[in-house]
N, C-alpha and C. Protein backbone atom coordinates (compact mmCIF):
# COMPACT_ATOMS: atom_id res chain seq x y z
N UNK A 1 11.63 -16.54 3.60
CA UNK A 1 10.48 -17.28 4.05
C UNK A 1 10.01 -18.31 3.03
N UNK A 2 10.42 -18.57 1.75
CA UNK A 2 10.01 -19.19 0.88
C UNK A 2 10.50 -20.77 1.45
N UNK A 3 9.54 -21.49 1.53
CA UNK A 3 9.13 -23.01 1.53
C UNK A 3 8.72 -22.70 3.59
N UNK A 4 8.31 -22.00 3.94
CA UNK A 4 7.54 -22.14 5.15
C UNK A 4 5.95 -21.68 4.86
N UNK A 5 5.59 -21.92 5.69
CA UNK A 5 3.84 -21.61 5.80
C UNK A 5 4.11 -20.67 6.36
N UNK A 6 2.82 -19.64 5.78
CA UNK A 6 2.92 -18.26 5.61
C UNK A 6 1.10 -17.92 5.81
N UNK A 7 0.84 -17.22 6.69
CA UNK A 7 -0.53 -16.48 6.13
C UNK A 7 -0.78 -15.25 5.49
N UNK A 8 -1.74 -14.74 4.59
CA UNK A 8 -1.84 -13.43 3.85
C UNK A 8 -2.92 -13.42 3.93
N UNK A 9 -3.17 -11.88 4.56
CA UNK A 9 -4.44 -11.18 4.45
C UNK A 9 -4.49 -10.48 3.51
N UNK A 10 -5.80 -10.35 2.46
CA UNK A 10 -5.71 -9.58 1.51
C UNK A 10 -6.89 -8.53 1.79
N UNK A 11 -7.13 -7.37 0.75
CA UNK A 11 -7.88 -6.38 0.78
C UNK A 11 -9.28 -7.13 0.13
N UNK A 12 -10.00 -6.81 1.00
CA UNK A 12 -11.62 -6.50 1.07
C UNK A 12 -12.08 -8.07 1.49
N UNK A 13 -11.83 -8.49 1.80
CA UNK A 13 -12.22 -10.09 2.49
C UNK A 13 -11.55 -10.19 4.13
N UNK A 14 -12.24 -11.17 4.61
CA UNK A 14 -12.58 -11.06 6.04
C UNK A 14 -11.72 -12.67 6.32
N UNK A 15 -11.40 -13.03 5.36
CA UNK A 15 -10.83 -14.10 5.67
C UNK A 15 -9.07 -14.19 5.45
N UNK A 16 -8.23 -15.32 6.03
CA UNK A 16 -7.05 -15.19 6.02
C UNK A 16 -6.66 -16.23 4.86
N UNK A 17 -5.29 -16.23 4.31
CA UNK A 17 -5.14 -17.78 3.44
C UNK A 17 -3.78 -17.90 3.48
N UNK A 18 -3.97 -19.79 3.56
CA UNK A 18 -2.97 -19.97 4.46
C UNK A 18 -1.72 -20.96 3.50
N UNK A 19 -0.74 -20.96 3.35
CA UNK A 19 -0.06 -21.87 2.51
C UNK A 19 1.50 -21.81 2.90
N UNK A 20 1.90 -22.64 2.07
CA UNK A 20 3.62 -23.10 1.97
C UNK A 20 4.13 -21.74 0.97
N UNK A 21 4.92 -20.95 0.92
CA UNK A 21 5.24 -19.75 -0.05
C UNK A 21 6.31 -20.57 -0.79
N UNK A 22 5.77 -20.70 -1.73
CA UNK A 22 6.68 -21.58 -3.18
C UNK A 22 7.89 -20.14 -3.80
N UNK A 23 7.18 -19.11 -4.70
CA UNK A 23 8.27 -18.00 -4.88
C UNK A 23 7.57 -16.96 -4.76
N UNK A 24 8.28 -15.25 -4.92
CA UNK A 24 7.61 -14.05 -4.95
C UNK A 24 8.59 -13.40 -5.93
N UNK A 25 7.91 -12.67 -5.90
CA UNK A 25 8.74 -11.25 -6.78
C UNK A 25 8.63 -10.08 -6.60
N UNK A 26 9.15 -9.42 -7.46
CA UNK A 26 9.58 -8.01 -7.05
C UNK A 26 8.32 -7.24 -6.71
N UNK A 27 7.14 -7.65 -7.29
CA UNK A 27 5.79 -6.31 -6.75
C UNK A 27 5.31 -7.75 -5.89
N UNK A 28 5.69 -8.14 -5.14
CA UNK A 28 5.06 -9.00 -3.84
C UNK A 28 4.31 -10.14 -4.42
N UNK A 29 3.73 -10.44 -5.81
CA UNK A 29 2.91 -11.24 -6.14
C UNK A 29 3.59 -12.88 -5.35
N UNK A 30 2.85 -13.35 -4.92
CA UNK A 30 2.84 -15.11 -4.78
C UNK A 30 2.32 -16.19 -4.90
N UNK A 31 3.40 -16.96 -4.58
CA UNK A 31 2.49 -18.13 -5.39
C UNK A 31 2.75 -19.06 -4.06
N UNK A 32 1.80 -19.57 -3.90
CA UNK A 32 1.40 -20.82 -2.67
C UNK A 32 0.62 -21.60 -2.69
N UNK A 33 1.32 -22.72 -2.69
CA UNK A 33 1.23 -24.04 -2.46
C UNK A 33 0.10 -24.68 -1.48
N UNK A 34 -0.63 -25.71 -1.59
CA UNK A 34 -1.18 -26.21 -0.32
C UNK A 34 -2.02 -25.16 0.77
N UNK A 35 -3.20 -24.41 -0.57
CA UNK A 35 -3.70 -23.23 0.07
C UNK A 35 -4.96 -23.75 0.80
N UNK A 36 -4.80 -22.99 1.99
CA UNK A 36 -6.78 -23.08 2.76
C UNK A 36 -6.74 -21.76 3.33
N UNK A 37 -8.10 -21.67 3.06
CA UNK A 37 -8.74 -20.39 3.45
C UNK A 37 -9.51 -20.67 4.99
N UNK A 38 -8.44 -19.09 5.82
CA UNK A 38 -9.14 -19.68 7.33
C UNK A 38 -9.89 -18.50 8.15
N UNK A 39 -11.12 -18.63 8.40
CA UNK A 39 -11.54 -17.49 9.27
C UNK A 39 -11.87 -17.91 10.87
N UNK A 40 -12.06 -17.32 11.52
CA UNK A 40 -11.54 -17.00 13.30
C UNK A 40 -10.87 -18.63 13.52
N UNK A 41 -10.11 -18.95 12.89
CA UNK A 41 -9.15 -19.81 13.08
C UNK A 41 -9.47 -21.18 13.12
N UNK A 42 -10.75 -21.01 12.38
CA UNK A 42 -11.24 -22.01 11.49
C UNK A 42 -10.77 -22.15 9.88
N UNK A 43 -10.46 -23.66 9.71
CA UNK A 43 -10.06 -23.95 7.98
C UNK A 43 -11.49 -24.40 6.92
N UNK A 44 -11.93 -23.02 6.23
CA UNK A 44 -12.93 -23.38 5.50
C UNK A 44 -12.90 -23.92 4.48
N UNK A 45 -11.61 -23.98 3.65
CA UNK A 45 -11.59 -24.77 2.53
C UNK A 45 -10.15 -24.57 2.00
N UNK A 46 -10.34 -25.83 1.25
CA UNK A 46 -8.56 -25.80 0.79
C UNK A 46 -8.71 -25.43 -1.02
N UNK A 47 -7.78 -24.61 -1.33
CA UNK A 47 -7.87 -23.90 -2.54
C UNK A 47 -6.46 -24.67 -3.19
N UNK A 48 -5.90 -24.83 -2.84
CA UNK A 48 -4.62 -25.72 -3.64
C UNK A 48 -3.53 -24.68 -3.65
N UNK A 49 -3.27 -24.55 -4.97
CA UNK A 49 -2.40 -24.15 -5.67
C UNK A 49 -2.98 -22.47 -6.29
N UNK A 50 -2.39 -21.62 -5.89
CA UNK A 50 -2.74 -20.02 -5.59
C UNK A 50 -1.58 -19.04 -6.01
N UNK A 51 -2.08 -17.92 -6.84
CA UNK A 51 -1.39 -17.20 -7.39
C UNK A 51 -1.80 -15.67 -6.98
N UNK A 52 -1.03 -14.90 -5.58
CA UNK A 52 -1.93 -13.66 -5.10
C UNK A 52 -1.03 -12.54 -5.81
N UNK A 53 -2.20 -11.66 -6.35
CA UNK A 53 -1.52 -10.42 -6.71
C UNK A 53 -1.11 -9.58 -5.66
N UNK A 54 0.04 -9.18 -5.61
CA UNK A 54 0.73 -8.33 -4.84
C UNK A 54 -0.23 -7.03 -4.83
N UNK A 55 -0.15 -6.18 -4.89
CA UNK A 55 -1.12 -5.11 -5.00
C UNK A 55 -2.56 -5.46 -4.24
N UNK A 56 -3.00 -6.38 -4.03
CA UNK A 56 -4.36 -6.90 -3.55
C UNK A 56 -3.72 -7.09 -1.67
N UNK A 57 -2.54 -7.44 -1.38
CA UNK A 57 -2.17 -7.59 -0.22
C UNK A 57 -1.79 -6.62 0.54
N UNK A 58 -2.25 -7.10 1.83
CA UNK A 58 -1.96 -6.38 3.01
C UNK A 58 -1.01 -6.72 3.93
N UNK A 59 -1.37 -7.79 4.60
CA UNK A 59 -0.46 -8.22 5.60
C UNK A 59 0.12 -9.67 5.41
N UNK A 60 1.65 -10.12 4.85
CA UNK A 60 1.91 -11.45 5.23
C UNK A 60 2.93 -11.78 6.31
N UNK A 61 2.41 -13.02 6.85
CA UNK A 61 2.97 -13.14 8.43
C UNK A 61 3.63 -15.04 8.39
N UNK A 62 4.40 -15.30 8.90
CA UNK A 62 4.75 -16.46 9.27
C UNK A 62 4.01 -17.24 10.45
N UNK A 63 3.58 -18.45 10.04
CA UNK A 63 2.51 -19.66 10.62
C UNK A 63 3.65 -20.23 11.57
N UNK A 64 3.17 -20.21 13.22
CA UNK A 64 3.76 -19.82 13.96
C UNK A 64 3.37 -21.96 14.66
């Protein structure tokens, strides 16, 4: 999946975030590109350039 848009839900926030998946590694951590943060499928803000700890994630899904 790396260089497609990707969304990740993480633990304890209500919101989704949305980006291009640049690389990952072995404990899931990622890094994405061209980030916005989106709730009920609204884009509230664009965060850029994002580094998620694996361990903090729940669900990542491909931007359809």
């Amino acid at each position: 999946m790396i260089g497609s848009r990707i969304l990740v839900e993480m633990k304890g926030d209500n919101h989704l975030l949305e980006g291009e998946l640049e690389s990952v590694d072995d404990y899931l951590n990622l890094h994405m590109l061209d980030t916005v943060e989106v709730a009920d499928g609204e884009r509230l803000r664009a965060l850029g350039e994002v580094v998620l700890r694996g361990n903090n994630i729940i669900l990542v899904m491909p931007v359809e």
